[in-house]
C-alpha atoms as a PDB file:
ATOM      1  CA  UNK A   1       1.871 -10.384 -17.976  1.00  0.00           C
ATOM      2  CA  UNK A   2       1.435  -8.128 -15.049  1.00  0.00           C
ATOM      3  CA  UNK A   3      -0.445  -8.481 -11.503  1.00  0.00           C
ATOM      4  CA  UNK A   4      -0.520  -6.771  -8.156  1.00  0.00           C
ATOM      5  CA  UNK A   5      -1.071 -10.088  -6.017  1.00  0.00           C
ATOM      6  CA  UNK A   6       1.848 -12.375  -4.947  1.00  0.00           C
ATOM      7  CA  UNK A   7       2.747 -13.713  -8.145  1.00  0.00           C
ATOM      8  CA  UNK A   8       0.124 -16.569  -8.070  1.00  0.00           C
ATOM      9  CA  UNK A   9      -2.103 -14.306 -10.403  1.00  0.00           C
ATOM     10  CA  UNK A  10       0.643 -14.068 -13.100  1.00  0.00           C
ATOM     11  CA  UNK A  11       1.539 -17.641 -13.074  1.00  0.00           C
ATOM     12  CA  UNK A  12       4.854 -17.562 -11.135  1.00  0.00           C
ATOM     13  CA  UNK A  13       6.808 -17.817  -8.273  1.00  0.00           C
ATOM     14  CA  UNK A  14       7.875 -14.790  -6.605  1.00  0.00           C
ATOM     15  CA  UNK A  15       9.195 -16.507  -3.510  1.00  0.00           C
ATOM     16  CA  UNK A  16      12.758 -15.728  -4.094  1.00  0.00           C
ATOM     17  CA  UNK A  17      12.008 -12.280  -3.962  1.00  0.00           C
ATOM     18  CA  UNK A  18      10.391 -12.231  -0.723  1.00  0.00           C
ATOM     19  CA  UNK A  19      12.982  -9.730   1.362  1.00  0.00           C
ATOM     20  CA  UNK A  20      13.100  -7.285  -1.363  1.00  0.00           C
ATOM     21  CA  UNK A  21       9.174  -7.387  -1.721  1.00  0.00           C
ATOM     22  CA  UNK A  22       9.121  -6.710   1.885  1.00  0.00           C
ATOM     23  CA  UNK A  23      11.373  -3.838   2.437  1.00  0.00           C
ATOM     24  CA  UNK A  24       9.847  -2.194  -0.973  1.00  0.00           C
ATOM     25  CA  UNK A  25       5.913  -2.530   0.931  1.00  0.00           C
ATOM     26  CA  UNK A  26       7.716  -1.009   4.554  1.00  0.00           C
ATOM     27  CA  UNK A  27       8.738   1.600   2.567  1.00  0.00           C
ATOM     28  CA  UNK A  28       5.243   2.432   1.578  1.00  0.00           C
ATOM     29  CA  UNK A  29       5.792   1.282  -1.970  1.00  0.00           C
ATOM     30  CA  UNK A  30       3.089  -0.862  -4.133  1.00  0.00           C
ATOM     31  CA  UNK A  31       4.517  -3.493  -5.843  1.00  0.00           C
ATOM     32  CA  UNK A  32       3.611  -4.905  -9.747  1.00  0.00           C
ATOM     33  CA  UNK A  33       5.545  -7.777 -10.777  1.00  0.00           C
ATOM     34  CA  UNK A  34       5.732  -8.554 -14.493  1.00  0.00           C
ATOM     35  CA  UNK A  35       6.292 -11.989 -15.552  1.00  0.00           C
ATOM     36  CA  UNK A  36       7.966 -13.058 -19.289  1.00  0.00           C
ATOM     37  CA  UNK A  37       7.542 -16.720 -20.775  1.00  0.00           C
ATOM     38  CA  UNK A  38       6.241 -18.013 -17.233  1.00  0.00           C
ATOM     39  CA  UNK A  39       9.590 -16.133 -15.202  1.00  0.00           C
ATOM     40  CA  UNK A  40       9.243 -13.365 -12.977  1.00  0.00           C
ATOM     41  CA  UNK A  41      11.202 -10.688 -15.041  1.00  0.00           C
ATOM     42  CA  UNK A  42      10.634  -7.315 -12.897  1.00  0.00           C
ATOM     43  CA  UNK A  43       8.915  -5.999  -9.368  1.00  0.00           C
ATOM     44  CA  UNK A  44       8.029  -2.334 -10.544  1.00  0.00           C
ATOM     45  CA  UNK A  45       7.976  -0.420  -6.815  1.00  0.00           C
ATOM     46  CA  UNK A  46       5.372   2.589  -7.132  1.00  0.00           C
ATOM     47  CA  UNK A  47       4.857   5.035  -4.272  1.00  0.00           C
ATOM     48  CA  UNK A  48       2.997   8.199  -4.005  1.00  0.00           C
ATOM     49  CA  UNK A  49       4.848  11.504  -2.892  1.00  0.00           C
ATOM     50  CA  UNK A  50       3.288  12.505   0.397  1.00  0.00           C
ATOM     51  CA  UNK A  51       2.130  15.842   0.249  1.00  0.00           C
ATOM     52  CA  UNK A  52       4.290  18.106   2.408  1.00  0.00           C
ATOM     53  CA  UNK A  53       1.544  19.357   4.205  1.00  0.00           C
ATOM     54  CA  UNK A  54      -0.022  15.964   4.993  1.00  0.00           C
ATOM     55  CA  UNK A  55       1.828  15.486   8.487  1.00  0.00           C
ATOM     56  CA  UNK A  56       0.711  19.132   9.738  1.00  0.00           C
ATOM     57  CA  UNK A  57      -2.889  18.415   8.399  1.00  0.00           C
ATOM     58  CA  UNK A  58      -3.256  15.405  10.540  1.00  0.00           C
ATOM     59  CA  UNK A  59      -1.585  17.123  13.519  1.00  0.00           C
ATOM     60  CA  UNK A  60      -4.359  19.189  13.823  1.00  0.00           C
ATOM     61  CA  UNK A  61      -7.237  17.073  12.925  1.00  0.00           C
ATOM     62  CA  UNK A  62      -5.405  14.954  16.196  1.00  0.00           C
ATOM     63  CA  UNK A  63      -5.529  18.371  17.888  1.00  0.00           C
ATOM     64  CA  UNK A  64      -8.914  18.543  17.465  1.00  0.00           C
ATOM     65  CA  UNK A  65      -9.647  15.498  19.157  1.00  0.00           C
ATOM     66  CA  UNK A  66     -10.297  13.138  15.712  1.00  0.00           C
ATOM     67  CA  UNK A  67      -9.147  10.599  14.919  1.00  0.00           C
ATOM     68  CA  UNK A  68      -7.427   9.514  11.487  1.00  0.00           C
ATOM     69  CA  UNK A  69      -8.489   6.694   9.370  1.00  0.00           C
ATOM     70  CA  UNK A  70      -7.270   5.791   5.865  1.00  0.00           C
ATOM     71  CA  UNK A  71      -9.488   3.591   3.729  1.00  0.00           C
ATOM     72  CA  UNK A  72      -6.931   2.665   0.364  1.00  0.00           C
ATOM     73  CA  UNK A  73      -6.652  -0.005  -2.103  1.00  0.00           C
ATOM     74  CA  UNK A  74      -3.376  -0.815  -0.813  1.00  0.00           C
ATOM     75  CA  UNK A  75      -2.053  -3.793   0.639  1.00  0.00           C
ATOM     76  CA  UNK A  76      -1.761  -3.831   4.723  1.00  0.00           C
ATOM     77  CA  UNK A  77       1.633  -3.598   4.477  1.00  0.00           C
ATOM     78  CA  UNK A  78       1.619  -0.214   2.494  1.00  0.00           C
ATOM     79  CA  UNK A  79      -1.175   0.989   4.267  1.00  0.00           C
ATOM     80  CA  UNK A  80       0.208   0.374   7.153  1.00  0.00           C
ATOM     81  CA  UNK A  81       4.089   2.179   6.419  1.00  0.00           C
ATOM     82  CA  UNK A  82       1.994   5.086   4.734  1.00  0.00           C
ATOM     83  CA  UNK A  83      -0.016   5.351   7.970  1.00  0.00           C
ATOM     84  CA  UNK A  84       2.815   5.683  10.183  1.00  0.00           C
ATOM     85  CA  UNK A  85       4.949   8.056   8.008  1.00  0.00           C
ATOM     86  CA  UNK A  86       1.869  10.471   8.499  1.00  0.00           C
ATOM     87  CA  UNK A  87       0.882   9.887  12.105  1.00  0.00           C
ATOM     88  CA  UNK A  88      -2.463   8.095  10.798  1.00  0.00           C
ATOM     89  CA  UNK A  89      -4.046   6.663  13.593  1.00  0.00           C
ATOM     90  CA  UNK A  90      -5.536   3.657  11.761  1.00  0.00           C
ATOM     91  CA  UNK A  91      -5.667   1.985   8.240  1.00  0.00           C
ATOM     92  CA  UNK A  92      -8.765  -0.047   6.383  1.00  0.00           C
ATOM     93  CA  UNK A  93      -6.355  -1.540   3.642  1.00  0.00           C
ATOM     94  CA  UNK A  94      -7.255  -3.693   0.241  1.00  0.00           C
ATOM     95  CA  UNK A  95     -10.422  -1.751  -0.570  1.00  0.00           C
ATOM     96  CA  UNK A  96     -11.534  -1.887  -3.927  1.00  0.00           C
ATOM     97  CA  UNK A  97     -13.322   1.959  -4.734  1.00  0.00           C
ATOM     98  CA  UNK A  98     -16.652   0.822  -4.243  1.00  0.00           C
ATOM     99  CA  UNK A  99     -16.360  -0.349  -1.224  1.00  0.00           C
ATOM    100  CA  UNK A 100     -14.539   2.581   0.393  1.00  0.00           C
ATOM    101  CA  UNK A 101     -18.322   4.212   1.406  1.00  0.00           C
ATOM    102  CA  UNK A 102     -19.501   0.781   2.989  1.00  0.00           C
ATOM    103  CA  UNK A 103     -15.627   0.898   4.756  1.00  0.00           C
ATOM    104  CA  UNK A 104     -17.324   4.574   6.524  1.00  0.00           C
ATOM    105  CA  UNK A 105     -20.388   3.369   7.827  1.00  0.00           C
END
């Protein structure tokens, strides 16, 4: 079995694994854990390569007097490492895709 939450979803405890979940999520990394016969058997870290030109992009948009908001599915914790490798001023995190046009107004 395999969930995004904290391990509760999947049936286990992932408590043990608390330091490496952490640093994975400041790194901007999502994390999946996988659980076998009721154990946690993995954490799968997945991270999206930031576009090279993201940075400049949002240099400018800053130079144009706007301000930066990210509205993402993510956890806080990822939104929130993604935001500041960027320069994004702020993060909405833990948005589910229909949501992310009620997250605007």
């Amino acid at each position: 079995m395999v969930g995004t939450g904290r391990g509760a979803e999947i049936g286990v405890d992932i408590s043990g694994f608390a330091t490496t979940a952490e640093r994975l999520g400041q790194e901007g990394k999502s994390l999946l854990y996988a659980a076998l016969d009721g154990q946690l058997a993995a954490i799968i870290a997945v991270a999206e390569p930031i576009k090279s030109s993201t940075p400049a992009a949002i240099n400018a948009l800053h130079q144009l007097g706007i301000k930066v908001v990210m509205i993402t599915g993510d956890n806080a914790r990822t939104a929130q490492a993604i935001a500041r490798q960027v320069g994004i001023d702020d993060e909405v995190s833990e948005v589910l895709p229909e949501g992310k046009v009620e997250a605007i107004r």
